[in-house]
Protein backbone atom coordinates (compact mmCIF):
# COMPACT_ATOMS: atom_id res chain seq x y z
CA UNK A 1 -58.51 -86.71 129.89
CA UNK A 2 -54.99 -85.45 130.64
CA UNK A 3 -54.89 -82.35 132.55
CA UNK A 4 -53.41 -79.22 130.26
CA UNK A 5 -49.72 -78.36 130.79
CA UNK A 6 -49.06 -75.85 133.15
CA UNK A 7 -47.47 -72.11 132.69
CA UNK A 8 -44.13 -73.80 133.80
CA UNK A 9 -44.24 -77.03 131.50
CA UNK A 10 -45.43 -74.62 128.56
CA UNK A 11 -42.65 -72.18 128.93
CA UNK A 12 -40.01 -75.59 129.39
CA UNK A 13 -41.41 -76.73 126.48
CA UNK A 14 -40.97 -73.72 124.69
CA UNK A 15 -37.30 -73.06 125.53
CA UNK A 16 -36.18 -76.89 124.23
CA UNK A 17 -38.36 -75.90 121.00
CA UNK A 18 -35.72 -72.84 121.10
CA UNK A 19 -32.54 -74.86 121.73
CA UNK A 20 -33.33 -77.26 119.24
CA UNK A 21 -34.11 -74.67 116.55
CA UNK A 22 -30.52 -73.33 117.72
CA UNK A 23 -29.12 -76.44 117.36
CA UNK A 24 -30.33 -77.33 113.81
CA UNK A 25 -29.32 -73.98 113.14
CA UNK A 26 -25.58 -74.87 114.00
CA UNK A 27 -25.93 -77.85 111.93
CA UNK A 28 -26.66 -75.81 109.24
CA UNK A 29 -24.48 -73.46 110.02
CA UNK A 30 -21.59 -76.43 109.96
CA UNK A 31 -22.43 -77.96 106.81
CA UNK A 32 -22.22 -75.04 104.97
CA UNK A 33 -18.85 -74.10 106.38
CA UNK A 34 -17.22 -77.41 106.28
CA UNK A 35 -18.46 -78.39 102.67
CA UNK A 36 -19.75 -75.20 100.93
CA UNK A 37 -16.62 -73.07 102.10
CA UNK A 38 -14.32 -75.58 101.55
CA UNK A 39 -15.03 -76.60 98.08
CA UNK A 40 -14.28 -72.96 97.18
CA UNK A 41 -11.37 -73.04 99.01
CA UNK A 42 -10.21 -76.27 97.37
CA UNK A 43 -10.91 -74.12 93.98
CA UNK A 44 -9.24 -71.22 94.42
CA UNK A 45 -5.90 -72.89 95.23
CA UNK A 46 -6.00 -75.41 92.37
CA UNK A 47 -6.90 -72.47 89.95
CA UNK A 48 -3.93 -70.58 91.53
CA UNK A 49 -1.34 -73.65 90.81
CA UNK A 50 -3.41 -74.03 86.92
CA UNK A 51 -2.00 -70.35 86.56
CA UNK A 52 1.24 -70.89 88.14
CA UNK A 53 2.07 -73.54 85.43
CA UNK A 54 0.60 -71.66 82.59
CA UNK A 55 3.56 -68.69 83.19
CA UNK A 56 5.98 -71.26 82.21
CA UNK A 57 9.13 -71.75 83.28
CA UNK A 58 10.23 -67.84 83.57
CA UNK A 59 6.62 -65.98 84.96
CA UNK A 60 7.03 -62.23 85.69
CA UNK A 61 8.17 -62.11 89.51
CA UNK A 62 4.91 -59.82 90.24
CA UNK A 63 2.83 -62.34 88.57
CA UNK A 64 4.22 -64.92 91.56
CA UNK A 65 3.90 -62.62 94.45
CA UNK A 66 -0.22 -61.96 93.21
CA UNK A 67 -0.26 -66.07 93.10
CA UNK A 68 1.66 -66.42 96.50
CA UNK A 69 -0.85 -63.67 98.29
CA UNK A 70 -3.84 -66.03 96.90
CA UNK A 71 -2.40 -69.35 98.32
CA UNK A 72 -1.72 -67.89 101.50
CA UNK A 73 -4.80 -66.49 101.76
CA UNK A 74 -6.61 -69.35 101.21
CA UNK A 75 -4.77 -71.32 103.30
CA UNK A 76 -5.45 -68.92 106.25
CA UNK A 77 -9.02 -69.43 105.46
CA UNK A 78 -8.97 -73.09 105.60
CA UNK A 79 -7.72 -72.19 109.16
CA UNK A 80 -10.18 -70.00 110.14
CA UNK A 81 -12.89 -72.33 108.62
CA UNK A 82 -11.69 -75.00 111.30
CA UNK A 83 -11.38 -72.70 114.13
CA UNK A 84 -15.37 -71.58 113.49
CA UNK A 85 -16.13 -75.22 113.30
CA UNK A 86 -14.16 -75.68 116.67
CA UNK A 87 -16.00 -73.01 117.58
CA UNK A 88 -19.59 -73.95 116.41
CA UNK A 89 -19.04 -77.29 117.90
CA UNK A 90 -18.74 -76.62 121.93
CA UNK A 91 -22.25 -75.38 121.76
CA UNK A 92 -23.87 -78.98 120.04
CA UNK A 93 -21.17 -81.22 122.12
CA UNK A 94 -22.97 -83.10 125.15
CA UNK A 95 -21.26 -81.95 128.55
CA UNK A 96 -19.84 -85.38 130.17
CA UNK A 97 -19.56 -83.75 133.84
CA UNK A 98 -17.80 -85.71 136.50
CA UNK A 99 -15.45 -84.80 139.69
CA UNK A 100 -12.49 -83.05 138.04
CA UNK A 101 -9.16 -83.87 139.02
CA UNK A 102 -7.81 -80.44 137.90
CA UNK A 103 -4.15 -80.40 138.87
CA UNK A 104 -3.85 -83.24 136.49
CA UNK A 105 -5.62 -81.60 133.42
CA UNK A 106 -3.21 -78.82 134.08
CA UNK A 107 -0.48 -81.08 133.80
CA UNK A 108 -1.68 -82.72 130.87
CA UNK A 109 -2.36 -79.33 129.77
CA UNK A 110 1.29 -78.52 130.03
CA UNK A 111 2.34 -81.81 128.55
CA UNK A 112 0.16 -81.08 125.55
CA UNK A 113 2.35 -77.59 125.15
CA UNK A 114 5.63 -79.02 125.71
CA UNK A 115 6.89 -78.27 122.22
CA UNK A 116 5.59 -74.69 122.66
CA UNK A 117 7.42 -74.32 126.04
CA UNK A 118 10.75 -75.83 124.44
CA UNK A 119 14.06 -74.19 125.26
CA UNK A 120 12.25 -71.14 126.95
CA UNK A 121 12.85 -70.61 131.14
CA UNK A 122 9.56 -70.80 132.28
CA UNK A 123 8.43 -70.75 136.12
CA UNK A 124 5.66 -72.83 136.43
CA UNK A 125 3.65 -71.88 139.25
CA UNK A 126 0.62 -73.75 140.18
CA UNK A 127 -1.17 -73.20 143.50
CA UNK A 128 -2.07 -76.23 145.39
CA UNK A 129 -5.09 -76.91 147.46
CA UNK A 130 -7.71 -76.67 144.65
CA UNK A 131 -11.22 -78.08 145.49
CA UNK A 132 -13.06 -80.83 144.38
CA UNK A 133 -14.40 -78.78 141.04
CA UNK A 134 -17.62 -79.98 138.44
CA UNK A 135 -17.54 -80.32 134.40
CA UNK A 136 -16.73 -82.33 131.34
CA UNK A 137 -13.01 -83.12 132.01
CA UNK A 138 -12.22 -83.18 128.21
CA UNK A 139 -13.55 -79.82 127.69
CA UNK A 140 -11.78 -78.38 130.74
CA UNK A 141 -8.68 -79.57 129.98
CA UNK A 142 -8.97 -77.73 126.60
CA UNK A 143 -9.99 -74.88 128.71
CA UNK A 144 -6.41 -74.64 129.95
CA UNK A 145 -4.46 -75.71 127.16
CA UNK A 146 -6.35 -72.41 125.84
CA UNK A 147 -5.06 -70.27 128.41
CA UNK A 148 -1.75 -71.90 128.94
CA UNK A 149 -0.99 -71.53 125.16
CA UNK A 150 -1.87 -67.81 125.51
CA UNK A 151 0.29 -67.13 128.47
CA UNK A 152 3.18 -68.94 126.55
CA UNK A 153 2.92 -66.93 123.60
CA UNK A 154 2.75 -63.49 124.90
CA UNK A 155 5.62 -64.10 127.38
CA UNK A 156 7.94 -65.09 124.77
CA UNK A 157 9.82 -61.84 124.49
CA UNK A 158 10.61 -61.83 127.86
CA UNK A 159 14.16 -63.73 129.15
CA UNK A 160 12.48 -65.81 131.65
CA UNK A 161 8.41 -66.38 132.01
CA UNK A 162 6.39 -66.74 134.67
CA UNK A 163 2.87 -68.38 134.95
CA UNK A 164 0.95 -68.71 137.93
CA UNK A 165 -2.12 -70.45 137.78
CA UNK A 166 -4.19 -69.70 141.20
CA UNK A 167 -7.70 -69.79 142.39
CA UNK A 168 -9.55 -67.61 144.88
CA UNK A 169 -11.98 -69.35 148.03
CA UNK A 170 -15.14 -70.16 146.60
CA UNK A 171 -18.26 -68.03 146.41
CA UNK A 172 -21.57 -68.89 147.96
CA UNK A 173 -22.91 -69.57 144.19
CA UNK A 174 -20.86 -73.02 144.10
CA UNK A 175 -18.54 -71.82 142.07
CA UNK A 176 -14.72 -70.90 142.08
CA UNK A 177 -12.38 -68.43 140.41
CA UNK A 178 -9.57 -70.09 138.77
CA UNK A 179 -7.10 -68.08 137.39
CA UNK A 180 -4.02 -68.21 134.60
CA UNK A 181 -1.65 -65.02 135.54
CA UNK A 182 1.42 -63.78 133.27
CA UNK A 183 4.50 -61.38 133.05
CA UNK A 184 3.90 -60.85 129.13
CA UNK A 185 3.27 -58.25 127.06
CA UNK A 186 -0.39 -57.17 128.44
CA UNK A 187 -3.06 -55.47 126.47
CA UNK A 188 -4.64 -52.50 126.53
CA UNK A 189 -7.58 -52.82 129.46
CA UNK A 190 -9.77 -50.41 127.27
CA UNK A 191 -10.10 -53.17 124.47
CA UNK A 192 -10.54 -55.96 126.83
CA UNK A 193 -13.56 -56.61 125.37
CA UNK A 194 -12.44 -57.83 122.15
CA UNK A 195 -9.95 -60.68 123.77
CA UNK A 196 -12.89 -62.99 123.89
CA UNK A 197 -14.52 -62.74 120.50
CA UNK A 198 -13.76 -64.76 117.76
CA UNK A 199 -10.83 -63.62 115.33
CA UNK A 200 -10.29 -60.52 117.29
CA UNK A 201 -6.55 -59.28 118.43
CA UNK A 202 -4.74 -57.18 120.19
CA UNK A 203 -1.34 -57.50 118.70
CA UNK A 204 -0.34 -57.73 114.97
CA UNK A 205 0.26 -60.94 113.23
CA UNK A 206 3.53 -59.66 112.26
CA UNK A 207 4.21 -59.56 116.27
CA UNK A 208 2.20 -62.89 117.04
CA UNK A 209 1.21 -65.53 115.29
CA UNK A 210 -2.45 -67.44 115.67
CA UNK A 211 -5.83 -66.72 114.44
CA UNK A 212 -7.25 -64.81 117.48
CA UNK A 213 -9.10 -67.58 118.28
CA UNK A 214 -7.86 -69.50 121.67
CA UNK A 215 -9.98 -67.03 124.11
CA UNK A 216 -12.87 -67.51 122.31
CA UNK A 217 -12.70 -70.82 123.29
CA UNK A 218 -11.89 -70.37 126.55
CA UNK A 219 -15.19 -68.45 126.82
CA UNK A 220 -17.76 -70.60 125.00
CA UNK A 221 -16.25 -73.64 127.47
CA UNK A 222 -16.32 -71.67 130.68
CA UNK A 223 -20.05 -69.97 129.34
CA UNK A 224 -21.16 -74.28 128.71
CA UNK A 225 -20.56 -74.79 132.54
CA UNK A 226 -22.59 -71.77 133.64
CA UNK A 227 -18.93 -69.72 134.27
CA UNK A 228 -17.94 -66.53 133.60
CA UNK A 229 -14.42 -65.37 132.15
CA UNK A 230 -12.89 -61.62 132.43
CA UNK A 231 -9.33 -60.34 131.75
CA UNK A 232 -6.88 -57.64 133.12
CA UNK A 233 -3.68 -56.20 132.31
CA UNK A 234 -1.55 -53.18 131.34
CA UNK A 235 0.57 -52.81 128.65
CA UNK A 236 3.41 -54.57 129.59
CA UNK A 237 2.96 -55.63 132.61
CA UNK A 238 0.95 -58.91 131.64
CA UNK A 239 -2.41 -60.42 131.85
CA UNK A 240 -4.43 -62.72 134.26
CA UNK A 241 -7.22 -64.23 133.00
CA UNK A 242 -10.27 -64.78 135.43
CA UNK A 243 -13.14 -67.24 135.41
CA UNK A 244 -15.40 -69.45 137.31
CA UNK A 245 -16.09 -73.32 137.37
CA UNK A 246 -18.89 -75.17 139.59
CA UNK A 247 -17.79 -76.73 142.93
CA UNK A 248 -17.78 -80.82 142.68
CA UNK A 249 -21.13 -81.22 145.04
């Protein structure tokens, strides 16, 4: 006769019946959003073009602005719907961890924003001497695309941007700040809590565009490799955005 489980193995076994429930939860969660949501979606924009065609050749201008509002808002929807599933997703994806080459997933990083970086004066500066660092490189490299995108957008007003991405000497935890620093626009420190929630912003859409989105990301791949992620900054006088990754062992 086998001997009974111990306190440990029953409380083990308990948390993987938890993460699994969590996880079939999320599948849920994903079906319904990807098919449920969208077919809606799909119905309220072709019942919007069946009207649009019933006005006729000459409908009442006001009549087209209530039809224009509806499109739009669907299609901002649709985008929202894929930034949840984005979202949803980094919690059921499998981490692939190797030894990160991280000056290169910046640079791919970069690559990956060229078009966003086009025709501005930027001043790239990126701090060498980076340790060996731990995680799923295809995940991490998102990571900074992320926070790269972010610095790029809110330094656009400014006549020449500058981006320093930096990292402090390691802790005793076997980990290591990282940081993405800007000369943009800032934030208000007392809402910094809202940066890194999803669909939450600082700014006005009418100011910048996006869905409020990108640092929620950033957090639920820095919280998958056991990290933490903070920011800081003044109105403008920019941000810098904080957070920790594992040391390669």
């Amino acid at each position: 006769m086998s001997a009974p489980p111990s306190p440990q193995e029953q409380e083990l076994n308990r948390l993987r019946a938890e993460l699994q429930a969590a996880r079939d939860a999320l599948g849920d969660f994903a079906y319904v959003v990807s098919h449920d949501l969208r077919a809606n979606l799909r119905h309220i924009t072709a019942y919007a073009g069946l009207v649009r065609e019933e006005l006729g050749d000459a409908p009442p201008a006001e009549a087209l602005t209530y039809l224009d509002t509806v499109t739009s808002a669907a299609r901002l929807m649709g985008r929202q719907i894929d930034g949840l599933m984005a979202w949803s997703m980094l919690d059921r994806v499998e981490l692939d961890s190797t030894t990160l080459d991280v000056p290169a997933l910046i640079e791919e990083a970069r690559q990956a924003l060229a078009g966003e970086a086009a025709g501005r004066q930027i001043d790239w500066q990126v701090a060498a001497g980076l340790p060996p660092l731990r995680g799923d490189a295809a995940l991490v490299r998102q990571l900074f695309v992320h926070l790269l995108s972010n610095a790029l957008k809110f330094t656009r007003p400014r006549a020449s941007a500058v981006i320093h991405i930096g990292w402090q000497p390691p802790a005793e935890d076997g980990r290591c700040t990282l940081f993405v620093q800007d000369n943009g626009v800032g934030f208000n420190p007392q809402l910094q809590n809202k940066l890194f929630h999803v669909f939450q912003r600082l700014h006005s859409a009418s100011e910048f565009e996006g869905l409020g989105l990108g640092l929620a990301l950033a957090r639920k791949i820095v919280e998958r490799h056991g990290g933490s992620i903070r920011a800081e900054g003044q109105p403008d006088a920019g941000c810098c955005i904080r957070f920790t990754l594992p040391l390669a062992a």
